[in-house]
Each structure stands twice: as C-alpha cells, then as structure tokens.
N, C-alpha and C. Protein backbone atom coordinates (compact mmCIF):
# COMPACT_ATOMS: atom_id res chain seq x y z
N UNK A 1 99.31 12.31 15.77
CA UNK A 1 99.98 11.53 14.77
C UNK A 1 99.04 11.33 13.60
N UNK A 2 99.83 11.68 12.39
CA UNK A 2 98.98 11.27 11.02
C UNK A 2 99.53 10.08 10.45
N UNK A 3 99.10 8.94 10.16
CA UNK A 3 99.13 7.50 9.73
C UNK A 3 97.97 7.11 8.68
N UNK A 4 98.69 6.61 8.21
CA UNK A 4 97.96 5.62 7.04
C UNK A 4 96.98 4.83 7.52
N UNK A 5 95.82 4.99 7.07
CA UNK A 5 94.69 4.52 7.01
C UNK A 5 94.26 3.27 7.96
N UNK A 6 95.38 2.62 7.26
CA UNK A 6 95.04 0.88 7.37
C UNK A 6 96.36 0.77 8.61
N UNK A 7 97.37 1.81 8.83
CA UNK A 7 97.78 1.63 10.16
C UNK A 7 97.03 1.92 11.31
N UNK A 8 96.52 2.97 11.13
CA UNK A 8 95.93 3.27 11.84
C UNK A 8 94.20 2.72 12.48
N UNK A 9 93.89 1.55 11.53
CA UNK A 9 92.79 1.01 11.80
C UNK A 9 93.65 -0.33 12.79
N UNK A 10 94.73 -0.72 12.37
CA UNK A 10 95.20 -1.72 13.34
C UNK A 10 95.36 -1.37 14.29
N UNK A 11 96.40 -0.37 14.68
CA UNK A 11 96.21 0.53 15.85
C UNK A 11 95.39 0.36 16.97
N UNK A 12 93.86 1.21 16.15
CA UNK A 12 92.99 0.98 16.90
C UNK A 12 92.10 -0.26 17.27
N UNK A 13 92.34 -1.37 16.61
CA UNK A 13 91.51 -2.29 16.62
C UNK A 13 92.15 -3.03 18.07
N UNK A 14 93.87 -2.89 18.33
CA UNK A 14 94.31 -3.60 19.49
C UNK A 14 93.76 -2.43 20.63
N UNK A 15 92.82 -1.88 20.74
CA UNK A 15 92.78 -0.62 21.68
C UNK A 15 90.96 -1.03 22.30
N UNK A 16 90.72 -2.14 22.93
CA UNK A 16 89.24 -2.19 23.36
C UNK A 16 88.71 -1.30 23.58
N UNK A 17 87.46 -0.70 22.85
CA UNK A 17 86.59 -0.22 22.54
C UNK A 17 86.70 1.01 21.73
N UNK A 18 87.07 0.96 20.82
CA UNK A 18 87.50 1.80 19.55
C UNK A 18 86.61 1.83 18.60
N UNK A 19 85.91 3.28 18.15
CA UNK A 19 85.08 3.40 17.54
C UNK A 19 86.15 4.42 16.05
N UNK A 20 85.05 4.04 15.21
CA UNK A 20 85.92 4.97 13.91
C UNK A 20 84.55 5.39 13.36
N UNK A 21 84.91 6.65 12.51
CA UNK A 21 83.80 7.35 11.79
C UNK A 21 83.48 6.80 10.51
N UNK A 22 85.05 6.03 10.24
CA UNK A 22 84.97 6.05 8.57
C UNK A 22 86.08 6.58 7.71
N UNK A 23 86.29 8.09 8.35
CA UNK A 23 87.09 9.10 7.64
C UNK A 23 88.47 9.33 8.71
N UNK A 24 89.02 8.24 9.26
CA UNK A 24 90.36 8.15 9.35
C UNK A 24 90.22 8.70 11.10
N UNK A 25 88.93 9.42 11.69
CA UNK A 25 89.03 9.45 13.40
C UNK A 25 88.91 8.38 13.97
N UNK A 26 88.54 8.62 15.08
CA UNK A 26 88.87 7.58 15.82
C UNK A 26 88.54 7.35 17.58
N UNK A 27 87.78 7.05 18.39
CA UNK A 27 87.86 7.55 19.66
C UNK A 27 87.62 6.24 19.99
N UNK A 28 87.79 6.16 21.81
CA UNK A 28 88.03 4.93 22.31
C UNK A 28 87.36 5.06 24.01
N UNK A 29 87.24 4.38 24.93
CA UNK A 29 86.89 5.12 26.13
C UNK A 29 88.28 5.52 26.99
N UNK A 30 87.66 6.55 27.53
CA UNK A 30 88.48 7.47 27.96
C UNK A 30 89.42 6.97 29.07
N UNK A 31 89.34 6.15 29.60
CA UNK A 31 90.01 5.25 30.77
C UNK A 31 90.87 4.11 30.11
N UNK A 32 91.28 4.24 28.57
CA UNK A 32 92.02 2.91 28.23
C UNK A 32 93.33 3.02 28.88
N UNK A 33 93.86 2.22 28.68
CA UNK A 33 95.28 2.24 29.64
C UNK A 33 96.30 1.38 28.61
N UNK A 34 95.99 1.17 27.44
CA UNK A 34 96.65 0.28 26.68
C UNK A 34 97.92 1.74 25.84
N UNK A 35 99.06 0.94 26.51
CA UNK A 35 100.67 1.32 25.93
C UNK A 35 100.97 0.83 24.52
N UNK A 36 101.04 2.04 23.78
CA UNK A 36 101.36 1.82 22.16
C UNK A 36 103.15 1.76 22.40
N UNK A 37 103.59 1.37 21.61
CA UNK A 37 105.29 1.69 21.04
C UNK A 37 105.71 1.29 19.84
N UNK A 38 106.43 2.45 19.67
CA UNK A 38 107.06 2.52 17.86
C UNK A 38 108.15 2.14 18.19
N UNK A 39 108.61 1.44 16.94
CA UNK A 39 110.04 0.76 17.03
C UNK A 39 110.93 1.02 15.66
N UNK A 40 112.15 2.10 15.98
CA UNK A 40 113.04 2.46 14.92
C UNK A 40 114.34 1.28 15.51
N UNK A 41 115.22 0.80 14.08
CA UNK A 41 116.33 0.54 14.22
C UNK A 41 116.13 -0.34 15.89
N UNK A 42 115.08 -1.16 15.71
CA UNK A 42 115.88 -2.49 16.79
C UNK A 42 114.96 -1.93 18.31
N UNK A 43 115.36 -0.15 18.27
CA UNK A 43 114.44 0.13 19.78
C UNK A 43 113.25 1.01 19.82
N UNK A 44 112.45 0.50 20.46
CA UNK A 44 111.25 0.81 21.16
C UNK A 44 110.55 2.01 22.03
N UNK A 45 110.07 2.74 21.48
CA UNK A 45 109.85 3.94 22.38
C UNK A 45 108.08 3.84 22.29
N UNK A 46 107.71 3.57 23.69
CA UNK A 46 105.96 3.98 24.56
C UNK A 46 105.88 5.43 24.18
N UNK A 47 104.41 4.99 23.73
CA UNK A 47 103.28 6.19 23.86
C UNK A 47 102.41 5.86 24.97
N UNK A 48 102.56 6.61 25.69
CA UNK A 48 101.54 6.56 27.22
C UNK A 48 100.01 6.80 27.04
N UNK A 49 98.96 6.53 27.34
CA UNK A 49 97.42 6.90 27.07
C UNK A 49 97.34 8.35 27.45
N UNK A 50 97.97 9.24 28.60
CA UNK A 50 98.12 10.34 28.76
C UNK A 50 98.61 11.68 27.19
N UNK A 51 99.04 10.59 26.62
CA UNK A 51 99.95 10.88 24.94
C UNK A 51 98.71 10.84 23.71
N UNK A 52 98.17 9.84 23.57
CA UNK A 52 97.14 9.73 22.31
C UNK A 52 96.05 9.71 22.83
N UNK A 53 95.33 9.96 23.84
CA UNK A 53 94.17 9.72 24.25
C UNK A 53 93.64 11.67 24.61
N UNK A 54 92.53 12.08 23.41
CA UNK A 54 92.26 13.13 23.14
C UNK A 54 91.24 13.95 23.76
N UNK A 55 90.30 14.85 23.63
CA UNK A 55 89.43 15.29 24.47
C UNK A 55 87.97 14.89 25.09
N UNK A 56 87.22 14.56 25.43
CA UNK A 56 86.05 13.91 25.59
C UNK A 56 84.67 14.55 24.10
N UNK A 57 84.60 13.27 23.76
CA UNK A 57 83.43 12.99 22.57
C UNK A 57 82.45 13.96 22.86
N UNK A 58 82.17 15.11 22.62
CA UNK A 58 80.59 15.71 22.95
C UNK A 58 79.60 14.59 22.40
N UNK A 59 78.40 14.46 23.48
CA UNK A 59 77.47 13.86 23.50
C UNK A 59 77.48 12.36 23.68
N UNK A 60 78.97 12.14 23.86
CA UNK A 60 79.11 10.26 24.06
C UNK A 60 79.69 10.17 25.66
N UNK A 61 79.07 9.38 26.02
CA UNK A 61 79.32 8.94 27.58
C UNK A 61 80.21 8.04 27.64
N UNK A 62 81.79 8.95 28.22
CA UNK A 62 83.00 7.87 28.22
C UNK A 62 83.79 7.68 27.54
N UNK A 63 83.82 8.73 25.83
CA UNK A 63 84.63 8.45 24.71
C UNK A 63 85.22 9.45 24.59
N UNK A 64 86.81 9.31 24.25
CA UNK A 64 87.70 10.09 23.96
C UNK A 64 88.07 10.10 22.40
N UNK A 65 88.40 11.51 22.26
CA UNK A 65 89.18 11.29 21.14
C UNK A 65 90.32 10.81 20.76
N UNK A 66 90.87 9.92 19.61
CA UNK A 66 92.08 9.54 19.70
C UNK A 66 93.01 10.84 19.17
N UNK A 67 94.06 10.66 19.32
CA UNK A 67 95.47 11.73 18.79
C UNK A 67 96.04 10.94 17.17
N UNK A 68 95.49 9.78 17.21
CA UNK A 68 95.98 9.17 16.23
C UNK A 68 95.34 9.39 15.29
N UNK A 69 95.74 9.54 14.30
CA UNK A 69 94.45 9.64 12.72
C UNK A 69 95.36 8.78 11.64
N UNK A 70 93.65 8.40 10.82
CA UNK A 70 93.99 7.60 9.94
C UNK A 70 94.15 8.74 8.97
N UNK A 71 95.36 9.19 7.92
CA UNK A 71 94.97 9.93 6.94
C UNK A 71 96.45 9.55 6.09
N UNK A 72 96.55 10.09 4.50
CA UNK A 72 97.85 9.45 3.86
C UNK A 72 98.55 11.34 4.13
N UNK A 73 99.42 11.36 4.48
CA UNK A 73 100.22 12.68 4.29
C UNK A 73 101.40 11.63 3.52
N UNK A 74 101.71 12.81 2.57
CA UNK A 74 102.65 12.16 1.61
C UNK A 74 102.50 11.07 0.80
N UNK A 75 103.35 9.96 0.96
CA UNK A 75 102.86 8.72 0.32
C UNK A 75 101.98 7.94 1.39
N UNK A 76 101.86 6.66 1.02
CA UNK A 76 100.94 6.04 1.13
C UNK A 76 101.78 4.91 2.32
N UNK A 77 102.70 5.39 2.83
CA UNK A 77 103.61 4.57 3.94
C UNK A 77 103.76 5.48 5.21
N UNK A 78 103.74 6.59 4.84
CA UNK A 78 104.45 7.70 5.94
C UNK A 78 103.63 8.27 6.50
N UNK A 79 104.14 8.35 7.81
CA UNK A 79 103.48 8.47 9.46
C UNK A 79 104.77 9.83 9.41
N UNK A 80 103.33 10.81 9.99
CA UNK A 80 103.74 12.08 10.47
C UNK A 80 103.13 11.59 11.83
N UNK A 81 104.68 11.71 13.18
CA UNK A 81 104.52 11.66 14.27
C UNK A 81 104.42 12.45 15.22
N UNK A 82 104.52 13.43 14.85
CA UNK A 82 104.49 14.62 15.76
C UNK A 82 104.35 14.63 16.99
N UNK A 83 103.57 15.79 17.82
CA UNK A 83 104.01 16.01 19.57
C UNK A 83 103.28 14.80 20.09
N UNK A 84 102.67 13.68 19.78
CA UNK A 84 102.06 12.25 20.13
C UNK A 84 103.13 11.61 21.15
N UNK A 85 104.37 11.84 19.64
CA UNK A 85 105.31 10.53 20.28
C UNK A 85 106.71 11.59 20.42
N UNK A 86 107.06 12.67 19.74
CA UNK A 86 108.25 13.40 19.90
C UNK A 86 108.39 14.20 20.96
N UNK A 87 107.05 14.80 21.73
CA UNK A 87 107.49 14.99 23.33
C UNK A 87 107.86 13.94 24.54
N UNK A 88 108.05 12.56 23.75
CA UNK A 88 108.35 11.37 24.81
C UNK A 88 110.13 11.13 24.54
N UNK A 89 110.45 11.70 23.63
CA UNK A 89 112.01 11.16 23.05
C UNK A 89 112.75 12.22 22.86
N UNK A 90 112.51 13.30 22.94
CA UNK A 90 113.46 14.52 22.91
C UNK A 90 113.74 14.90 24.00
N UNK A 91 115.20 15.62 23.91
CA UNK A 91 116.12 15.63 25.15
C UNK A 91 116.08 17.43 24.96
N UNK A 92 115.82 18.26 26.25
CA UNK A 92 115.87 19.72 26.66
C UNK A 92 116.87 19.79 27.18
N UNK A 93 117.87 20.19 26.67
CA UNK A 93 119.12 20.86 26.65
C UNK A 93 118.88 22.28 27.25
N UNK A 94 119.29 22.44 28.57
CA UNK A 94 119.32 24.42 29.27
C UNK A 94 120.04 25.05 28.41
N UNK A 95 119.54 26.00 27.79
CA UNK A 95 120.53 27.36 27.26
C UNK A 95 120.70 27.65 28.48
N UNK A 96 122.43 28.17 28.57
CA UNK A 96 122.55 29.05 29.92
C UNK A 96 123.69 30.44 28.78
N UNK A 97 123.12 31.35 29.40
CA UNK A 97 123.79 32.75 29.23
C UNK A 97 125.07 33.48 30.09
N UNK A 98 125.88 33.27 29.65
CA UNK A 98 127.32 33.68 30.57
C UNK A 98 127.58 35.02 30.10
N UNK A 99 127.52 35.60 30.61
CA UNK A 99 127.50 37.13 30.93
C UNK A 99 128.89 37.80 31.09
C-alpha cells in the first residue's frame, strides 16, 4: 500500500515498535500481531499482519519490513491499496468451460 505520508506515520505509530527511515519506509518487529482495518461507506475490512508485515530487515535482529509506505501517489489524500488489502476483499469467481 502507497499512503500519504502523515497517514502512514499514524499507521505506524499505533503498531509497537515501528521504526521509519524518514523517506516514507517503515519496519516494525516481525512478530507484531496488531490488526489494521480500512473503512469504506460505514464497513470495515482487516488487514491481517500476515498482509503488511514484509521481509526481514538485513542486519536488524527481529525487524520486518512494512508493506505500507509513506509516499503521495497522485494527490496529497490518495491511498493506492493494492495486493495489501485487495487480496482480502475480492471474490474468485471459477471460469468453467462447457464444451
């Protein structure tokens, strides 16, 4: 997920032990267990730690990368959510082939 700056510093600040570079990354220890959720129109959809919680920090003992980034795509409001939170809410419909 790409987010605005200053969302994304709140974000991480409810996320114990969240480190930032400065330039909009972000990592946290790798065992957090803290449940994010976005809320359109009234309902609520979880991001699982299995979801934003990224690869292990080379050279840091215990820190993951986050999936979340602070950065502006577009304006200065808009959150590109991508496979973070849209592999938790989309529905796989079977193509079936009738022959």
């Amino acid at each position: 997920m790409m987010i605005p700056p200053n969302d994304a510093d709140t974000i991480h600040s409810a996320i114990p032990g969240s480190v930032t570079d400065g330039q909009g990354n972000f990592a946290f220890p790798c065992g957090t267990d803290a449940t994010l959720a976005i809320t359109f129109a009234g309902r609520s959809f979880t991001i699982s730690p299995k979801d934003y919680v990224g690869a292990a920090v080379t050279g840091e003992d215990n820190l993951c990368q986050s999936n979340i980034v602070g950065q502006t795509v577009g304006s200065t409001t808009t959150w590109l959510l991508g496979d973070v939170f849209l592999k938790n809410v989309y529905i796989l419909i079977p193509f079936f082939l009738f022959w």
